[in-house]
C-alpha atoms as a PDB file:
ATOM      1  CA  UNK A   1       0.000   0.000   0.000  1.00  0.00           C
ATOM      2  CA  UNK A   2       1.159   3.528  -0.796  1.00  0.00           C
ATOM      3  CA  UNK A   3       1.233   6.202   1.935  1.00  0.00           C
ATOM      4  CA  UNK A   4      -0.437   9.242   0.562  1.00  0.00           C
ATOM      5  CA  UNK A   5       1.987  12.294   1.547  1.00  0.00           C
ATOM      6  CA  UNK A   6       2.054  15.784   0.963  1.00  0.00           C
ATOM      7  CA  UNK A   7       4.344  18.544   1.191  1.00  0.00           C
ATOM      8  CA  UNK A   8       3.183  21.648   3.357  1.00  0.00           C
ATOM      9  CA  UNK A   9       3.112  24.643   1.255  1.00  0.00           C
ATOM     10  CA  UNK A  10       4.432  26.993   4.027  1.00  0.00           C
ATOM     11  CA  UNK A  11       7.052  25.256   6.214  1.00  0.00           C
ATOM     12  CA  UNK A  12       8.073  22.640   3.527  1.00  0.00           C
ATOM     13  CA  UNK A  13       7.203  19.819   5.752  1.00  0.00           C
ATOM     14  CA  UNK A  14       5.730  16.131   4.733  1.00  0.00           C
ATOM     15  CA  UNK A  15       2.240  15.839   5.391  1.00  0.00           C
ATOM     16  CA  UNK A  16       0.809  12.274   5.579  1.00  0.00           C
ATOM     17  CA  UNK A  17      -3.394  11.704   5.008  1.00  0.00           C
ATOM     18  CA  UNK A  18      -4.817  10.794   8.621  1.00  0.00           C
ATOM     19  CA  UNK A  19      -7.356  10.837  10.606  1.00  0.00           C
ATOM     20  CA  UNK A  20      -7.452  12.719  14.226  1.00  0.00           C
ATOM     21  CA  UNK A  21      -9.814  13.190  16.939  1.00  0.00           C
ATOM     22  CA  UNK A  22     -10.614  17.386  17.024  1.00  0.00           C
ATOM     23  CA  UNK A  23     -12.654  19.381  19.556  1.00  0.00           C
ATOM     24  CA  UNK A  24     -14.098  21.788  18.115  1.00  0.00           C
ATOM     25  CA  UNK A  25     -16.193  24.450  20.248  1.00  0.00           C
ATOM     26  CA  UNK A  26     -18.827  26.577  19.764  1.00  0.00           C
ATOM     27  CA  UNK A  27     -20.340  29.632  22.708  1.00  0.00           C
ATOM     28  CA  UNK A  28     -19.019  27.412  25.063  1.00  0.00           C
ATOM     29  CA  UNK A  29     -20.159  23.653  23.801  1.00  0.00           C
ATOM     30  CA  UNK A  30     -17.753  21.740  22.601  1.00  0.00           C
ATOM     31  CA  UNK A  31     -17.418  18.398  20.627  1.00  0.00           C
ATOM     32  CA  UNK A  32     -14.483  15.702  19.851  1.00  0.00           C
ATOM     33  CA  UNK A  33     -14.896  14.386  15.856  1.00  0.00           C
ATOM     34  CA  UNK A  34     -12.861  12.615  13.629  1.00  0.00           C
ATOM     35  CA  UNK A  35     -11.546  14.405  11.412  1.00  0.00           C
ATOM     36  CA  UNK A  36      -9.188  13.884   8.028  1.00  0.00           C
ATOM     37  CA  UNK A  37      -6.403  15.660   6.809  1.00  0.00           C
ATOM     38  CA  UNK A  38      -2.671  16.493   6.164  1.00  0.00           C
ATOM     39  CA  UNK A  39      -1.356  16.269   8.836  1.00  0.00           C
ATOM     40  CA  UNK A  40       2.656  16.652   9.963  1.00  0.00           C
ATOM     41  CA  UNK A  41       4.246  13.753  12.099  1.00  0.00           C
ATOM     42  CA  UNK A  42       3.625  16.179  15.614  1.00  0.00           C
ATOM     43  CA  UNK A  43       0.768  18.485  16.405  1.00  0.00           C
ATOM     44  CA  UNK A  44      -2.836  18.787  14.770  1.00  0.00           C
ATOM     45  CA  UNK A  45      -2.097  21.997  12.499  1.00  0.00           C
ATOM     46  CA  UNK A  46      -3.477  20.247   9.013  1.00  0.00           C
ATOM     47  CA  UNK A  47      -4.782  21.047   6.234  1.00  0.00           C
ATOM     48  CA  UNK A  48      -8.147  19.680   4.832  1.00  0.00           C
ATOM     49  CA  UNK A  49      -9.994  19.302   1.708  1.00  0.00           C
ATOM     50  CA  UNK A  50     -13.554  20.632   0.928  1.00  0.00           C
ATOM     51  CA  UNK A  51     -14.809  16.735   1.423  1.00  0.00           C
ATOM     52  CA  UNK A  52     -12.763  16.889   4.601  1.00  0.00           C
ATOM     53  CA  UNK A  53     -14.160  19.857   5.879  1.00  0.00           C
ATOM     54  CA  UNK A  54     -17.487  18.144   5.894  1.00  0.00           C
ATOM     55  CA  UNK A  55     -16.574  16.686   9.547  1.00  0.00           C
ATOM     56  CA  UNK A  56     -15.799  20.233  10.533  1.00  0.00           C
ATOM     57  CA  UNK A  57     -19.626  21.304   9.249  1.00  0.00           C
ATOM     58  CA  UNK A  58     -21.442  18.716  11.026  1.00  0.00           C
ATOM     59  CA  UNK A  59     -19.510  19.851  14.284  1.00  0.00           C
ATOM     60  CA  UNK A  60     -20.680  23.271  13.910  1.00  0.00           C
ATOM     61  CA  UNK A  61     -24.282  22.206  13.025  1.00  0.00           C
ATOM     62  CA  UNK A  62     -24.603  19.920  16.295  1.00  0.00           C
ATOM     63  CA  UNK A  63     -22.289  22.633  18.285  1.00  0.00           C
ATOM     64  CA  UNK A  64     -25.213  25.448  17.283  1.00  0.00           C
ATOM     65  CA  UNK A  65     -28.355  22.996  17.693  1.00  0.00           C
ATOM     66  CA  UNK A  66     -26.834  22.464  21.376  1.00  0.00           C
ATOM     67  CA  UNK A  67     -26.899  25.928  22.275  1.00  0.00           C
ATOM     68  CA  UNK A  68     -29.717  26.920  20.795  1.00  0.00           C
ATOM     69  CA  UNK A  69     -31.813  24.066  22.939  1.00  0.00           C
ATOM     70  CA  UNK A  70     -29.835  25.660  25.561  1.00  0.00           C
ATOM     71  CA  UNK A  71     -31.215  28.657  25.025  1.00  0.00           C
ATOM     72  CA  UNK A  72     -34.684  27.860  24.972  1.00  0.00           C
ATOM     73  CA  UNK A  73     -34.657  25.939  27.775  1.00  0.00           C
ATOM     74  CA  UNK A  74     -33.384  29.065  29.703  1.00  0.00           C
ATOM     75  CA  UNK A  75     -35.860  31.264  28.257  1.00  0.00           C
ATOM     76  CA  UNK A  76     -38.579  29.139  29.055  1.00  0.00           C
END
């Protein structure tokens, strides 16, 4: 099998196609998601397609549903 790899445009580093657990947060709520991407050997600082970025869309879509529930339940 061949290891997809990619070479960071900015720092010159090789990127390799995994997949990491994120948290992304939203006014306070947060999540943990899979998500794809270049990503270098250390740290999480990758970069991500347009299909890849669909993890990052349904984060933000249950992230805002949360808070909105939250804020009807404290209105009333």
């Amino acid at each position: 099998m061949i290891e997809e790899t990619m070479i960071h445009p900015e720092t010159g580093e090789t990127l390799r196609r995994d997949i990491r657990p994120i948290e992304f947060s939203y006014k306070g709520e947060k999540i943990t998601l899979d998500m794809p991407g270049w990503y270098p050997p250390e740290g999480d600082d990758g970069i991500f397609s347009m299909d890849d970025m669909a993890v990052h869309d349904k984060a933000m879509r249950i992230l805002k549903a949360r808070h909105a529930e939250k804020l009807q339940n404290i209105a009333g």
